[in-house]
Protein backbone atom coordinates (compact mmCIF):
# COMPACT_ATOMS: atom_id res chain seq x y z
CA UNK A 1 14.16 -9.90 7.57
CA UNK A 2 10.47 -9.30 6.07
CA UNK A 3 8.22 -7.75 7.67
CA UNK A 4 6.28 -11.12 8.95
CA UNK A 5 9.05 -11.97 10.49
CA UNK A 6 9.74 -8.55 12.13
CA UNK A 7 6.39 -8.72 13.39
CA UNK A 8 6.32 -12.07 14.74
CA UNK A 9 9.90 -10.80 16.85
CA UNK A 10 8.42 -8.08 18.49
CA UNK A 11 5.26 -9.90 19.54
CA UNK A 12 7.77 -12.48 21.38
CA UNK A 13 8.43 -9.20 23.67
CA UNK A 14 6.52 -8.63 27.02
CA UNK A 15 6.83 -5.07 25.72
CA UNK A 16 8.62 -3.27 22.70
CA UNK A 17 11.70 -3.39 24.66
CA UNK A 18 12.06 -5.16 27.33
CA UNK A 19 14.62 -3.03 29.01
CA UNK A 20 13.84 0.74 28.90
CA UNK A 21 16.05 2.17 26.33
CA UNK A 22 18.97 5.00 27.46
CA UNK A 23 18.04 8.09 26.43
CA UNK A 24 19.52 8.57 22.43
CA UNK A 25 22.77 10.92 21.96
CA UNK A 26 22.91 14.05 20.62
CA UNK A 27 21.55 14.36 17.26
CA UNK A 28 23.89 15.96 14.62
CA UNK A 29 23.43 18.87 13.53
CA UNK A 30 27.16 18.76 11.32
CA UNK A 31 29.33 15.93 10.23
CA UNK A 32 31.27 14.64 12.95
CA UNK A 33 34.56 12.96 12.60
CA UNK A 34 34.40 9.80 15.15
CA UNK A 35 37.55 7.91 16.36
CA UNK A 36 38.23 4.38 15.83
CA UNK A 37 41.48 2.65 15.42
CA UNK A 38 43.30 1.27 12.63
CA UNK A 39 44.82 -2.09 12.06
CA UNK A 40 47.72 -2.74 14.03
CA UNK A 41 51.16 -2.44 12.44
CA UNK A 42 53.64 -4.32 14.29
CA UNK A 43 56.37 -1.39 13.10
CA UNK A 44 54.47 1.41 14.12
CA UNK A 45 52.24 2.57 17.55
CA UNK A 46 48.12 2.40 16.64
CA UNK A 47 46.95 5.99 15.10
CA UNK A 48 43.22 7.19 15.30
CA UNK A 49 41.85 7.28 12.00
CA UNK A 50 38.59 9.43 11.29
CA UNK A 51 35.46 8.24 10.32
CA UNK A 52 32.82 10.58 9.60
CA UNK A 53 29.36 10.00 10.16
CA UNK A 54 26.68 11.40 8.55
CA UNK A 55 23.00 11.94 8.66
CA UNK A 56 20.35 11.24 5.61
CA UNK A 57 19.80 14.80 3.53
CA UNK A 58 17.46 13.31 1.00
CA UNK A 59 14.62 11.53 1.03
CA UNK A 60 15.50 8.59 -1.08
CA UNK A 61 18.80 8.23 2.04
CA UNK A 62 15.57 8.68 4.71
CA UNK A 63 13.42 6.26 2.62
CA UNK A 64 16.63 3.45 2.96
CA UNK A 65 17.62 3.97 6.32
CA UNK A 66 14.05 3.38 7.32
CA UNK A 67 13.89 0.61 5.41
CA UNK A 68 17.13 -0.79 7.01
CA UNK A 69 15.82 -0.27 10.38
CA UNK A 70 12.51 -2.32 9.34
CA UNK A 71 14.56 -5.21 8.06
CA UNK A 72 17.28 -5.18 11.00
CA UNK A 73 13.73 -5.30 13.47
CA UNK A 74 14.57 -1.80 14.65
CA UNK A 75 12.67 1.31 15.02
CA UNK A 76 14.04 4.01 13.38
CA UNK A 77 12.30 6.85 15.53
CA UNK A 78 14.04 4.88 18.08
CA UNK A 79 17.98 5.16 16.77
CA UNK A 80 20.63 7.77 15.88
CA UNK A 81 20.19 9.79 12.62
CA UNK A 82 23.48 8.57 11.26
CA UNK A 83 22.19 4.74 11.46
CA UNK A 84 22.81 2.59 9.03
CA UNK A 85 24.61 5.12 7.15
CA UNK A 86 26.60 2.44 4.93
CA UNK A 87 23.16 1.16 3.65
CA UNK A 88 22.14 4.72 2.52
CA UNK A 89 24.34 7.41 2.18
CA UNK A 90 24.53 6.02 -1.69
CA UNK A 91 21.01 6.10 -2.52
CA UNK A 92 20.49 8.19 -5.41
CA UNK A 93 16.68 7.23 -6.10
CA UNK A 94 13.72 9.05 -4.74
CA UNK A 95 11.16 7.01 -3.42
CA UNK A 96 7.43 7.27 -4.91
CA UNK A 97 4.46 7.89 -2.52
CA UNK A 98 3.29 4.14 -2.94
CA UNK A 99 7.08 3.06 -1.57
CA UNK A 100 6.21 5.30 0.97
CA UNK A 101 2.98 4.49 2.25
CA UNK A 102 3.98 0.93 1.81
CA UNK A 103 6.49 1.63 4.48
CA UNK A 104 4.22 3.41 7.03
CA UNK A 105 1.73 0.24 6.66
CA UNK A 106 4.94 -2.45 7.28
CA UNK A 107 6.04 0.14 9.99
CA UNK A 108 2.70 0.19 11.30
CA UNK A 109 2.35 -3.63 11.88
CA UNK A 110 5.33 -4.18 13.22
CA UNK A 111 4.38 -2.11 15.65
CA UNK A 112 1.28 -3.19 16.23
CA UNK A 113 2.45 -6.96 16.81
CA UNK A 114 4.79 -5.61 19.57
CA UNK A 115 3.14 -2.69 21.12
CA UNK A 116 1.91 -4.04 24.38
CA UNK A 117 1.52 -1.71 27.06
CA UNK A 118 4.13 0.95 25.27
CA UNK A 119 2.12 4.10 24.52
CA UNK A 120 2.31 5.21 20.76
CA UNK A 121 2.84 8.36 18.86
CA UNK A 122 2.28 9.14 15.98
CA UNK A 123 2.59 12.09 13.38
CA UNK A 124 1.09 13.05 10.18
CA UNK A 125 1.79 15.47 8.00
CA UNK A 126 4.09 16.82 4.94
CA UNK A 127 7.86 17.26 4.75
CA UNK A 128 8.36 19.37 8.13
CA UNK A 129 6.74 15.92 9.99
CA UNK A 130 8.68 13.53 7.70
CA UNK A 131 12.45 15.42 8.34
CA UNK A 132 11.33 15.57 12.80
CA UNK A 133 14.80 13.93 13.83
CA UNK A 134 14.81 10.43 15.64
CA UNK A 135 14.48 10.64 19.49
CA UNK A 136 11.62 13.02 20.55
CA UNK A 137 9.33 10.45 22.03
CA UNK A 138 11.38 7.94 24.53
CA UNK A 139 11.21 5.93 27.52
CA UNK A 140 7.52 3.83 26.81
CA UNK A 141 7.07 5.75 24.08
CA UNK A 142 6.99 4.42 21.12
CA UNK A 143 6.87 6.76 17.87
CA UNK A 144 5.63 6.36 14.43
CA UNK A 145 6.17 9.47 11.62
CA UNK A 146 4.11 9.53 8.85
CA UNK A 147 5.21 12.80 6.82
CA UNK A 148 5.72 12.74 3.19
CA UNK A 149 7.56 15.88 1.36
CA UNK A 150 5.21 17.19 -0.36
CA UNK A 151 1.99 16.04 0.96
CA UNK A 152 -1.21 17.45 1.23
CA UNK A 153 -4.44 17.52 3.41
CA UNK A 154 -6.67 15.85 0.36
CA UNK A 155 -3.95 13.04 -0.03
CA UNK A 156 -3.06 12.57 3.99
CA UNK A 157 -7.45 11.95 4.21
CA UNK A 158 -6.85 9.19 1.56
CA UNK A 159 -4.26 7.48 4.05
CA UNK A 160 -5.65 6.96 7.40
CA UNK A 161 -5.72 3.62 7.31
CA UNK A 162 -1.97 2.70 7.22
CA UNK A 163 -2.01 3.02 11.31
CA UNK A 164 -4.65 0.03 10.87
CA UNK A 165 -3.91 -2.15 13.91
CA UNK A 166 -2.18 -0.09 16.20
CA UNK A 167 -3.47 1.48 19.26
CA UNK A 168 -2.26 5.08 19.27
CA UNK A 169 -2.46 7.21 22.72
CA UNK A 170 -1.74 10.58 20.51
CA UNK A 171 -1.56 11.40 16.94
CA UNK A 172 -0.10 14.50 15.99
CA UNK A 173 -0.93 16.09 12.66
CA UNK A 174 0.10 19.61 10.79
CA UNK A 175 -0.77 19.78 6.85
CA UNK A 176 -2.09 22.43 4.80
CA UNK A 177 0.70 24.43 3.67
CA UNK A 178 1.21 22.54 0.17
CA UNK A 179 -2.49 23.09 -0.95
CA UNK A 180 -2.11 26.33 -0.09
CA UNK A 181 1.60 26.77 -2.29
CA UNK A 182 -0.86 24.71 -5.27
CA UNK A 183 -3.54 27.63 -5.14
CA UNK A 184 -6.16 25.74 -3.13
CA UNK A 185 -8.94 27.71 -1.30
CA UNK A 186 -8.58 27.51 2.31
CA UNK A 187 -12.11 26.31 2.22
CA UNK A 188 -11.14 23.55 0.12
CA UNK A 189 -8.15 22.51 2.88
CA UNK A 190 -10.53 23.24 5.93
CA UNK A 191 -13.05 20.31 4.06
CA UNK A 192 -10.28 18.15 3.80
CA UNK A 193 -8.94 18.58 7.43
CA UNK A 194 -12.24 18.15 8.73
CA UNK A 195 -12.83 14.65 6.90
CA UNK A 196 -9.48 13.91 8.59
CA UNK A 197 -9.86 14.41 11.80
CA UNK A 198 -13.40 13.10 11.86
CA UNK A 199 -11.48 9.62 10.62
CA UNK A 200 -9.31 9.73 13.57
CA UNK A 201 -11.46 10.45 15.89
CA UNK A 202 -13.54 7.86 14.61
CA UNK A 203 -10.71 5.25 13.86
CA UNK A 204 -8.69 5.94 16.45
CA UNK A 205 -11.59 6.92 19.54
CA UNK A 206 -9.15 5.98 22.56
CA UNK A 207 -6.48 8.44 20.93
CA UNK A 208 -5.79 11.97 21.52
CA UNK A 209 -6.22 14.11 18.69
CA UNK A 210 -3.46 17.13 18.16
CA UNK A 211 -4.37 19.18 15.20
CA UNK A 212 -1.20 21.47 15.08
CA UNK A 213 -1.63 25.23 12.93
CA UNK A 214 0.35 26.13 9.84
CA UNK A 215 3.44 27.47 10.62
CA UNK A 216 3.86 30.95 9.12
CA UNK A 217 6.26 31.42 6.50
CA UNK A 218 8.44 33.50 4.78
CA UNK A 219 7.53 32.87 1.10
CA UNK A 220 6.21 34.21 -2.28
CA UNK A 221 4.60 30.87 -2.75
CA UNK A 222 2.20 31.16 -0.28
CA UNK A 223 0.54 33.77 1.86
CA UNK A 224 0.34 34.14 5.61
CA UNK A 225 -2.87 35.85 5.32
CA UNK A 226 -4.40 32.17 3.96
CA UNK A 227 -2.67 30.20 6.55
CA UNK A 228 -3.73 32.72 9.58
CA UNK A 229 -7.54 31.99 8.04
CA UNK A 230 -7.20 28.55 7.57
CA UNK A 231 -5.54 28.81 11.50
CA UNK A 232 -8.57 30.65 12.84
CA UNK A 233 -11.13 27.68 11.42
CA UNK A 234 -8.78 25.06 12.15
CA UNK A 235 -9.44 25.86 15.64
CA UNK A 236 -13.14 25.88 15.53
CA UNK A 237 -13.71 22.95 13.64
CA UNK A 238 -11.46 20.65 16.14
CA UNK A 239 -13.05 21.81 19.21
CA UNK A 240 -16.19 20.23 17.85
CA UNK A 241 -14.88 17.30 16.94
CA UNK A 242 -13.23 16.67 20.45
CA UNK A 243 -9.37 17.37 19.09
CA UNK A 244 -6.97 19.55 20.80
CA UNK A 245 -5.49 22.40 18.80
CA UNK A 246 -2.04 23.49 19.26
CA UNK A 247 -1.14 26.84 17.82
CA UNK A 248 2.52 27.15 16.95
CA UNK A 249 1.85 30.30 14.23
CA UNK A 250 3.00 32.83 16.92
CA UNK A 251 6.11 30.76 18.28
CA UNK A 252 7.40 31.15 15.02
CA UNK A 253 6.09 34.48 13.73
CA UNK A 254 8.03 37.43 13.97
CA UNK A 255 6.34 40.68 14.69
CA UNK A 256 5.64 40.99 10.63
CA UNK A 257 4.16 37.49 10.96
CA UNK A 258 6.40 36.08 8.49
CA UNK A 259 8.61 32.84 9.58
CA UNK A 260 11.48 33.77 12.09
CA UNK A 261 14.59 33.76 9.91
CA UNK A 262 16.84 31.62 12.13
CA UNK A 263 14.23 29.08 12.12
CA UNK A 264 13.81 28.61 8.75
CA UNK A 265 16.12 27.62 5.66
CA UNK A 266 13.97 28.87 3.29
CA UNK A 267 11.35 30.44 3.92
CA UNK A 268 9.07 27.36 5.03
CA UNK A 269 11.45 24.81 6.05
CA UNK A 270 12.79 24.30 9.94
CA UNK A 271 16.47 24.76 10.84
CA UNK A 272 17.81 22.74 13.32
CA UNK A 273 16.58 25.72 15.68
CA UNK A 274 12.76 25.90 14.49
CA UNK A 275 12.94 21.71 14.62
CA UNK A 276 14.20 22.18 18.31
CA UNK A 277 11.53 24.83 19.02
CA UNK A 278 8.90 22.43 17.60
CA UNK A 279 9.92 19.51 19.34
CA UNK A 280 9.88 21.28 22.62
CA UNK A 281 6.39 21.67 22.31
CA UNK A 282 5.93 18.07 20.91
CA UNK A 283 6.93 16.84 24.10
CA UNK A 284 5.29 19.02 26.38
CA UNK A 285 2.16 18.17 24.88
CA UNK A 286 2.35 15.04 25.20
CA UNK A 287 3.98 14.70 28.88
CA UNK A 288 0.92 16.91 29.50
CA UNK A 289 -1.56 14.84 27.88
CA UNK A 290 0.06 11.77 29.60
CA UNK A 291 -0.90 13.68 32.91
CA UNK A 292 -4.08 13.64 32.22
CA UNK A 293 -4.82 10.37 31.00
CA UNK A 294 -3.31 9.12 34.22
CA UNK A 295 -5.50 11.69 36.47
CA UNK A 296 -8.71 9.92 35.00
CA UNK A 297 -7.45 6.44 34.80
CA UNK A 298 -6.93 6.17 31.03
C-alpha cells in the first residue's frame, strides 16, 4: 500500500480507530519462545513446536518494520515490538537519514489524514527517542517518534517540518548529547535548541512544548559538567519561550552524577530499566498535561 492510499484509509475513519484499542502486551525484554502447533500427522498426537519471536536490534530491522507497518496501514507506535518480524529480522542495510526523514514525513501524513479528534504525540530527538519501545502513549493517543541514532540539535532544527499537517497536543524533545560527544560548545547547542523550540512553538502554537534535559552519562566521550550547563540554560531559555522543561538529569544521576549503571548499557544508552524509568515520566507528563488542557477547555 503507498502512502496515498494509507492516507486516504485512515481519513475513511470517524477517528484513528474506531474502536479503542486493548492496551498492548508486554514488551520483550528477551526472546521468547511462543507456542503454536504443527501440522497434523495422522500417526502421531499434535506436538507444540517453538517459535521464537524477536524484537528489531538494529536500525536498518527498526527502519523495515516501520516501513511494514506504513504499508500494512498500521501504526507502529501502536503494535508489538516483535511485529512484522518476518519482513525484518533479515535486513542487513542501514538506512540513510534521507530514508529516514522520508519516513517521518509519510508517517506524518498518514496521520494527519486520520487524526480526527485522537490527541497526538510526538517525540524528537537522537537514538535514546528513536529505540522508546512501542506502547507508551494509548487509548486516544496517538504517537509519532521522530529519533534518529545519531542526531543532533543543528540537524533536528533543519527538520521541523516533517510533522507538517498534523495537529500535535504535545511534542516531546531531548537532543544535545551528540554535539556535545562531536566537541561542540554548549553555547553552540543552546543556539540551536533555542531556534528549535522557537519553530515549534511557532509551528505548532496549540501544542505543548516538553523540552526534556540531557541525561547524565557515564562516558569519556562526553562530560557531565557540559551537559549540567547546557541543563541549567536549557531551563531558562524554555521558560521564555512558553515550553515546559522536564529535568530527568537527577532521576538518573547517581550521587557522582554520572549515569546510574543499571540504567545504562554503556555509558549513555538506556537499559530496559532506564527506558522504563523514562517512560514513566513520559506518561505522567502527559496524563498531567491532559489535565490541564481539560481544566481550561483546550
Amino acid at each position: 500500500m503507498n502512502p496515498l492510499s494509507l492516507a486516504l484509509m485512515l481519513g475513511t475513519l470517524p477517528l484513528f480507530a474506531q474502536v479503542m484499542p486493548p492496551s498492548l502486551p508486554r514488551l520483550l525484554d528477551h526472546e521468547e519462545a511462543i507456542s503454536e502447533m504443527a501440522p497434523q500427522d495422522p500417526s502421531s498426537i499434535p506436538t507444540p513446536m517453538a517459535i521464537a519471536r524477536r524484537v528489531p536490534n538494529t536500525t536498518g530491522q527498526l527502519y523495515q518494520q516501520r516501513l511494514a507497518a506504513l504499508d500494512a496501514g498500521r501504526l507502529y507506535t501502536r503494535l508489538p515490538r516483535h511485529s512484522f518480524q518476518e519482513v525484518w529480522e533479515t535486513a542487513r542495510e542501514s538506512p540513510t537519514y534521507e530514508q529516514w526523514t522520508t519516513l517521518f514525513r509519510e508517517e506524518a501524513k498518514a496521520t494527519a489524514a486520520g487524526q480526527a479528534q485522537n490527541r497526538l504525540c510526538v517525540t524528537i530527538g537522537d537514538s535514546l527517542t528513536q529505540w522508546l519501545p512501542p506502547g507508551i502513549f494509548v487509548g486516544d493517543r496517538l504517537w509519532l517518534n521522530q529519533g534518529i541514532s545519531g542526531d543532533n540539535t543543528a540537524r533536528i532544527r533543519q527538520r521541523i517540518d516533517l510533522l507538517e499537517g498534523t495537529r500535535p497536543n504535545t511534542i516531546f524533545v531531548m537532543a544535545g548529547v551528540n554535539d556535545l560527544i562531536a566537541g561542540r560548545s554548549v553555547q553552540e547547542v543552546l543556539f540551536n535548541y533555542q531556534d528549535i523550540i522557537y519553530q515549534l512553538r511557532s509551528r505548532y502554537a496549540q501544542a505543548d512544548v516538553v523540552v526534556q534535559s540531557i541525561l547524565p552519562t557515564d562516558h569519556h566521550a562526553v562530560s557531565n559538567q557540559d551537559i549540567r550547563a547546557v541543563n541549567r540554560e536549557l531551563a531558562e531559555i524554555a521558560r521564555q519561550q512558553g515550553a515546559m522543561f522536564l529535568d530527568l538529569y537527577p532521576h538518573f544521576s547517581d550521587e557522582s552524577g554520572r549515569m546510574i549503571s543499571e540504567l545504562s548499557t554503556d555509558g549513555i544508552h538506556l537499559s530496559d530499566r532506564g527506558y522504563d524509568l523514562w517512560q514513566s515520566f513520559l506518561t505522567q507528563t502527559e496524563e498531567q498535561l491532559s489535565r490541564d488542557r481539560l481544566a481550561v477547555g483546550r
